[in-house]
C-alpha atoms as a PDB file:
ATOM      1  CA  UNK A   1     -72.911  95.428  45.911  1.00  0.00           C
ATOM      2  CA  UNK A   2     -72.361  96.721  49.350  1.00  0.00           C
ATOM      3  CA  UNK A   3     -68.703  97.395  48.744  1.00  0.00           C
ATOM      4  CA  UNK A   4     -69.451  99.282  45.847  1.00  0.00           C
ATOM      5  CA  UNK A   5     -71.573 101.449  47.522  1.00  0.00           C
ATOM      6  CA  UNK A   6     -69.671 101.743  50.210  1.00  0.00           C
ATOM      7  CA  UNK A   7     -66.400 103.136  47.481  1.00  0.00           C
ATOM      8  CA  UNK A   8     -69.386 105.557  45.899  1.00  0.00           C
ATOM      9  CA  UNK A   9     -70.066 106.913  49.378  1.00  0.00           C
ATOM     10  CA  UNK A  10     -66.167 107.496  50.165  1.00  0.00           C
ATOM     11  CA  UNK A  11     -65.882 108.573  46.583  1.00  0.00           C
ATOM     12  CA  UNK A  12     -68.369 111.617  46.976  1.00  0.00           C
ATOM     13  CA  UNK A  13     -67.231 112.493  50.157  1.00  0.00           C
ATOM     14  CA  UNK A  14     -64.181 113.365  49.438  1.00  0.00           C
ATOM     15  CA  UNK A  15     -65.555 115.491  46.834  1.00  0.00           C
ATOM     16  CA  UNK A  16     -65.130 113.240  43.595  1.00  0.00           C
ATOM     17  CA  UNK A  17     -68.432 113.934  42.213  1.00  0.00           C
ATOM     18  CA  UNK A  18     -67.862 112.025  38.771  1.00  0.00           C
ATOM     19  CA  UNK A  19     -66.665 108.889  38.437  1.00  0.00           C
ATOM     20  CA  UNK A  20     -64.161 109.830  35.369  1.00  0.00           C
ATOM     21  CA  UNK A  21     -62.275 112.232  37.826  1.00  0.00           C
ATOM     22  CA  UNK A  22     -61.932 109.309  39.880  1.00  0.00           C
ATOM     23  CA  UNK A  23     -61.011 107.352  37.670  1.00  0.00           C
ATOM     24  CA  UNK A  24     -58.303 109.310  36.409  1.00  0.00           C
ATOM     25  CA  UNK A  25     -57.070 110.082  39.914  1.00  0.00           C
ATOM     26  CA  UNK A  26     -56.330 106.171  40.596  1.00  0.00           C
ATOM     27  CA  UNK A  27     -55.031 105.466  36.908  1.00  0.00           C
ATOM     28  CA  UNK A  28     -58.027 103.443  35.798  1.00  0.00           C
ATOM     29  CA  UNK A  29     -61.082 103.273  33.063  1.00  0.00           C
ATOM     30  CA  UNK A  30     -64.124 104.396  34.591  1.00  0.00           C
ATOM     31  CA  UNK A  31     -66.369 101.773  33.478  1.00  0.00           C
ATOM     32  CA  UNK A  32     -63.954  99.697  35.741  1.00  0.00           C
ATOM     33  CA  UNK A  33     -65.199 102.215  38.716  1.00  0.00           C
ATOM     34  CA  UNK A  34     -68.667 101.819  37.057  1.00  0.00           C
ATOM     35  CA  UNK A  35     -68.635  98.100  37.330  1.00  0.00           C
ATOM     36  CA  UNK A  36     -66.884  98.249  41.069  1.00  0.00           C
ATOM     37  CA  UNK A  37     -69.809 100.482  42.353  1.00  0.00           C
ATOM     38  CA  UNK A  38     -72.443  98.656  41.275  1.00  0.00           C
ATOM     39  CA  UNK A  39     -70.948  95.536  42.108  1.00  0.00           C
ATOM     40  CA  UNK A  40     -70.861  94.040  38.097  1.00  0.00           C
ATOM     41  CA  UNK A  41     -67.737  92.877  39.457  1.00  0.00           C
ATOM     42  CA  UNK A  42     -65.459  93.327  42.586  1.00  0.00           C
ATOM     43  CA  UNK A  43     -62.141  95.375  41.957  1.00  0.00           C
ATOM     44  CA  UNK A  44     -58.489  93.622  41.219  1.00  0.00           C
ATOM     45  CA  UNK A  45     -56.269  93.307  43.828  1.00  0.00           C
ATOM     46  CA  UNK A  46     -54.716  96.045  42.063  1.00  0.00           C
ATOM     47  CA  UNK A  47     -57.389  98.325  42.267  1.00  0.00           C
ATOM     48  CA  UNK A  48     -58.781  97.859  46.032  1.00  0.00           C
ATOM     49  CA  UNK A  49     -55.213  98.552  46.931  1.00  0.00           C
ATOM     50  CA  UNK A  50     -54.905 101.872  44.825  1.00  0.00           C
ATOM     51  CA  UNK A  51     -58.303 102.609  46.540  1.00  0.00           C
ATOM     52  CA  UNK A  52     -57.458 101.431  50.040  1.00  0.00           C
ATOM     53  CA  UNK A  53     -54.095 103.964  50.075  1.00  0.00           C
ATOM     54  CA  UNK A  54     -56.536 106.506  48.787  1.00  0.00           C
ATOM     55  CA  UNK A  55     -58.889 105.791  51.543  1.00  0.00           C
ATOM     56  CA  UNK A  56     -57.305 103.781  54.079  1.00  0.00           C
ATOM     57  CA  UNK A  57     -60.702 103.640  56.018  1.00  0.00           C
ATOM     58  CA  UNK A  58     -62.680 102.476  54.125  1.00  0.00           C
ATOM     59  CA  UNK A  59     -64.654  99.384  55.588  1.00  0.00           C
ATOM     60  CA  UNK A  60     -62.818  99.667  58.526  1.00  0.00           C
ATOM     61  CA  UNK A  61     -59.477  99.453  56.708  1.00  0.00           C
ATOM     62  CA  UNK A  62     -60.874  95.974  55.474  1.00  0.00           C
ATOM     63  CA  UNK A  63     -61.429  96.962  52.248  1.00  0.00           C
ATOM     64  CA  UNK A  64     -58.976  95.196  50.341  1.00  0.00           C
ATOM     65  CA  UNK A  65     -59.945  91.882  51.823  1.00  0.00           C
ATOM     66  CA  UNK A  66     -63.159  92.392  51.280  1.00  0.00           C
ATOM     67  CA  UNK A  67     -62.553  93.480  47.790  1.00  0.00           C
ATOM     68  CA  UNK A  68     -60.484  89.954  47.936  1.00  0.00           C
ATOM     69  CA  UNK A  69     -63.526  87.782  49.110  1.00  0.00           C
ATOM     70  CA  UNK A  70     -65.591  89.495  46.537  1.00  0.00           C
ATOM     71  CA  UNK A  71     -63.364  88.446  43.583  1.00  0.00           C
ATOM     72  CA  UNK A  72     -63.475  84.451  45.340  1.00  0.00           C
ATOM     73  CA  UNK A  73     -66.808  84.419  45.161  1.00  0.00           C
ATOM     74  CA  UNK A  74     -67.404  86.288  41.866  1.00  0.00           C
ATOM     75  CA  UNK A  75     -67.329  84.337  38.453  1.00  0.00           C
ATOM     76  CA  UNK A  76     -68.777  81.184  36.885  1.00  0.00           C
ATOM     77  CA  UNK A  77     -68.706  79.016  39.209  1.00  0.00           C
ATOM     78  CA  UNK A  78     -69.599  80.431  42.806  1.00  0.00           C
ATOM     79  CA  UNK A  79     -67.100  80.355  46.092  1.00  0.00           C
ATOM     80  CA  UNK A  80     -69.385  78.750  47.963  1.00  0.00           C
ATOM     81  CA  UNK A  81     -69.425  75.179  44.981  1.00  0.00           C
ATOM     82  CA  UNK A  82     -66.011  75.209  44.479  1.00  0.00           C
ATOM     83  CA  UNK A  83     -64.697  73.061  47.067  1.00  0.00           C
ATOM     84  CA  UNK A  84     -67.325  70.553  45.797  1.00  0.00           C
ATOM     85  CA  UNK A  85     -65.626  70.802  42.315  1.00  0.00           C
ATOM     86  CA  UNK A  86     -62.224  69.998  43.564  1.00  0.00           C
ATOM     87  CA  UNK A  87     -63.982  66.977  45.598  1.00  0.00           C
ATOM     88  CA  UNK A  88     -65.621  66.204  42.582  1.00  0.00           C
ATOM     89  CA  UNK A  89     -63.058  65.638  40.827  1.00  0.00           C
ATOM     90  CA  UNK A  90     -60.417  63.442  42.916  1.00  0.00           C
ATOM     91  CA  UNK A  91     -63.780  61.259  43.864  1.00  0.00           C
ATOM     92  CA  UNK A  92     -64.138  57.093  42.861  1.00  0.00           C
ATOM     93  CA  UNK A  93     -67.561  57.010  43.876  1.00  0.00           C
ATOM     94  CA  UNK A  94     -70.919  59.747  43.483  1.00  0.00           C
ATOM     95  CA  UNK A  95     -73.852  59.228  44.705  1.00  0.00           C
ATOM     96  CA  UNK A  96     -76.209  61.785  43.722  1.00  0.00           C
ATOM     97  CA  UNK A  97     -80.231  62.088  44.756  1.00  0.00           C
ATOM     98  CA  UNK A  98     -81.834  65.135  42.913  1.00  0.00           C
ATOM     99  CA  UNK A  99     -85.633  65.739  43.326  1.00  0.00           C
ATOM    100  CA  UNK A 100     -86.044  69.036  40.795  1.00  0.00           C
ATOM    101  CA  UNK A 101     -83.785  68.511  37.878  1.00  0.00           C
ATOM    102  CA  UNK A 102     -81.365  66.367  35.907  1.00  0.00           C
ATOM    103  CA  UNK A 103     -78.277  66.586  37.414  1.00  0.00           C
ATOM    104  CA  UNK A 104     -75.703  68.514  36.319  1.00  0.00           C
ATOM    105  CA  UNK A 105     -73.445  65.801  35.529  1.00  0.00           C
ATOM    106  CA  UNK A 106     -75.791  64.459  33.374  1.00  0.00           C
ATOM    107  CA  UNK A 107     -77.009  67.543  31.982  1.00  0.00           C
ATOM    108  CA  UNK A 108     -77.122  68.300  27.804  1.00  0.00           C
ATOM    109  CA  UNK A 109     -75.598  71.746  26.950  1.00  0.00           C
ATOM    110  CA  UNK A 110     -79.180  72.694  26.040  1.00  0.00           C
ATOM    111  CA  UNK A 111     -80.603  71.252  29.287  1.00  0.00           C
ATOM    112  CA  UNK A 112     -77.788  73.318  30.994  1.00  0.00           C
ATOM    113  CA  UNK A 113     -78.136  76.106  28.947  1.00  0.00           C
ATOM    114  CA  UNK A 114     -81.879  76.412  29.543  1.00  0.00           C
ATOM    115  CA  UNK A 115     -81.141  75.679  33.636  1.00  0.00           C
ATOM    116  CA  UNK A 116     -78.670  78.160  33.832  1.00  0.00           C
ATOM    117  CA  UNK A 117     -80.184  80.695  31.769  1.00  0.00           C
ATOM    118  CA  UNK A 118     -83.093  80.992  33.887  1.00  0.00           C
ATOM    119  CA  UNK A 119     -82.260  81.228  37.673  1.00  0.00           C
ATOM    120  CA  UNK A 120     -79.886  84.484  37.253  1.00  0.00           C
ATOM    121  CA  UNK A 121     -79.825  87.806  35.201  1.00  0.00           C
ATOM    122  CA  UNK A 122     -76.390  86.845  33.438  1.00  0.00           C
ATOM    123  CA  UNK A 123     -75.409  88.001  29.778  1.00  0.00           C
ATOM    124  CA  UNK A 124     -75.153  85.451  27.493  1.00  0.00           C
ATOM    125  CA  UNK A 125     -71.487  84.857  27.642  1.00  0.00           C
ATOM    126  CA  UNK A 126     -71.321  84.486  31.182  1.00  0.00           C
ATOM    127  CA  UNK A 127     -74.067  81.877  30.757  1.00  0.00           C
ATOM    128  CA  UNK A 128     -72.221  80.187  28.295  1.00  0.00           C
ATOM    129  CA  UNK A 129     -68.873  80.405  30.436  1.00  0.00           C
ATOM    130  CA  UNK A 130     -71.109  78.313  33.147  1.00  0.00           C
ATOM    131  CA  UNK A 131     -72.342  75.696  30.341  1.00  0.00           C
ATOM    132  CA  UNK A 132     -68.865  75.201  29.225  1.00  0.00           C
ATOM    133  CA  UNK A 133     -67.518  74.610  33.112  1.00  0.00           C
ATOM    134  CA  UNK A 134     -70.537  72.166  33.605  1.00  0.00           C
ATOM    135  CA  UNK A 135     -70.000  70.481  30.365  1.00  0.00           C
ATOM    136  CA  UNK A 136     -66.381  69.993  31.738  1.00  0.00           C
ATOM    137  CA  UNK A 137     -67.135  68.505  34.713  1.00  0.00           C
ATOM    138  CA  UNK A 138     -68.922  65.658  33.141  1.00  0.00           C
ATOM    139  CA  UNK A 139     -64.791  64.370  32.642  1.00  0.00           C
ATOM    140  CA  UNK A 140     -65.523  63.140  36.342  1.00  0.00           C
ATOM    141  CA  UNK A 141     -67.896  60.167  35.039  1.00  0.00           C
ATOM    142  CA  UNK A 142     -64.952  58.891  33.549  1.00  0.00           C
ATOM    143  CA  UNK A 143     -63.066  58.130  36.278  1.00  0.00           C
ATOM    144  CA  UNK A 144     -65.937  57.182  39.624  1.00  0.00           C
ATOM    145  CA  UNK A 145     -68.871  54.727  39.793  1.00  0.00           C
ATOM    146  CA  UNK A 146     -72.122  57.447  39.531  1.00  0.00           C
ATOM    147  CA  UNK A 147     -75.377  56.621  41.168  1.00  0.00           C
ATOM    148  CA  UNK A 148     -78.478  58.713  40.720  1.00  0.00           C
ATOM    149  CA  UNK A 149     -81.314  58.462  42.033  1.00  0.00           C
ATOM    150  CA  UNK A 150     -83.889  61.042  40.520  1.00  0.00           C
ATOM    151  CA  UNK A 151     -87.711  62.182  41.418  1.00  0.00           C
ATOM    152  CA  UNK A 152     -89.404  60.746  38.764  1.00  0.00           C
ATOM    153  CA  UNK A 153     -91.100  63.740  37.852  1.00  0.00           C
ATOM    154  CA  UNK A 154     -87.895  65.205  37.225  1.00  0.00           C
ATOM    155  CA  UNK A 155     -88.187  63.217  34.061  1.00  0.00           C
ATOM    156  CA  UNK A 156     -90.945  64.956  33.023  1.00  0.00           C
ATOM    157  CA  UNK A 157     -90.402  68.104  33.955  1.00  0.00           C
ATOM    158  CA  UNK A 158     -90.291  70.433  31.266  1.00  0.00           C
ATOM    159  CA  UNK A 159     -86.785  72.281  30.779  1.00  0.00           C
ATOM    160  CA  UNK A 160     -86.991  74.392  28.180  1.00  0.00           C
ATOM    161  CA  UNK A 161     -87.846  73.694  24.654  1.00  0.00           C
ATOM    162  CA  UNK A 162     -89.273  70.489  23.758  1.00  0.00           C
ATOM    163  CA  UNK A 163     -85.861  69.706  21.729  1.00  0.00           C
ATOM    164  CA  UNK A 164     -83.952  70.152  24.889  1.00  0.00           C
ATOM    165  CA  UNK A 165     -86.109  67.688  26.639  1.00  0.00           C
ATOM    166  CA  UNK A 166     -86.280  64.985  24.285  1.00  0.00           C
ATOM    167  CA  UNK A 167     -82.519  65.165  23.835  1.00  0.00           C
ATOM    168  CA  UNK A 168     -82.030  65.500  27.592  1.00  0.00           C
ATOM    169  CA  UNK A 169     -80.230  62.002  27.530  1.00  0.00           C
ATOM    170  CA  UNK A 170     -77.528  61.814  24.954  1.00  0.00           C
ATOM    171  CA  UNK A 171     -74.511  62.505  26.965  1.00  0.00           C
ATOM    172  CA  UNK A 172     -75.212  59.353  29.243  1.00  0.00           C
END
């Protein structure tokens, strides 16, 4: 979000008061300068350098590496869990203690659904893009020796519809 205001400030300033005219000027759609401004999603590498010859100032004359970090840490699965997915994946053994919920692993696509749907203001398909990647990773059970160790109450704990709950199981 801070990058896109940062382009809208540099934007009006140099006297692009609508976002079509801007638009036009780099050779884009607006809602693609919509969605950079507000920060809906970062701009492509093609984009932030368009903008960054426009304005080669902007954040310091970072902006195209910032617009690159953004785009890392944008999308379903976020920068900051995806060297754990690689890990993940190569690993023989998991040992896993989790005192709120099931874990992920072990998750039902309604349990997941219901989890993921909750925590962040995402549309429905990017909620289903995250079900789908944590449905995926369940592949890893295949191939390491899984321990978990889970808060009792997590059991109990009431995710979603009752449906989801008593079916909260089936994948193990």
């Amino acid at each position: 979000m801070w990058l896109g205001e940062e382009l809208r400030c540099v934007r009006l300033a140099a006297g692009y008061t609508s976002q079509d005219q801007f638009a036009r000027e780099l050779g884009f759609d607006r809602t693609v300068i919509v969605k950079a401004e507000t920060g809906a999603r970062p701009p492509s590498e093609d984009m932030a350098g368009r903008i960054a010859e426009m304005f080669p100032d902007l954040c310091n004359g970072l902006y195209v590496r910032l617009a690159s970090i953004a785009r890392k840490s944008n999308g379903p699965i976020p920068g900051w869990f995806a060297d754990w997915v690689e890990i993940e994946a190569k690993a023989t053994i998991l040992r896993w203690w989790e005192p709120l919920l099931i874990p992920g692993l072990l998750q039902t696509e309604d349990y997941a659904r219901a989890v993921l749907s909750t925590w962040r203001r995402d549309s429905a398909d990017e909620v289903e893009a995250k079900v789908a990647i944590r449905l995926a990773r369940q592949s890893v059970l295949a191939n390491a020796d899984f321990r978990v160790l889970v808060d009792e109450p997590v059991l109990h704990r009431r995710i979603g519809a009752p449906e989801v709950m008593a079916s909260r199981w089936s994948t193990c």
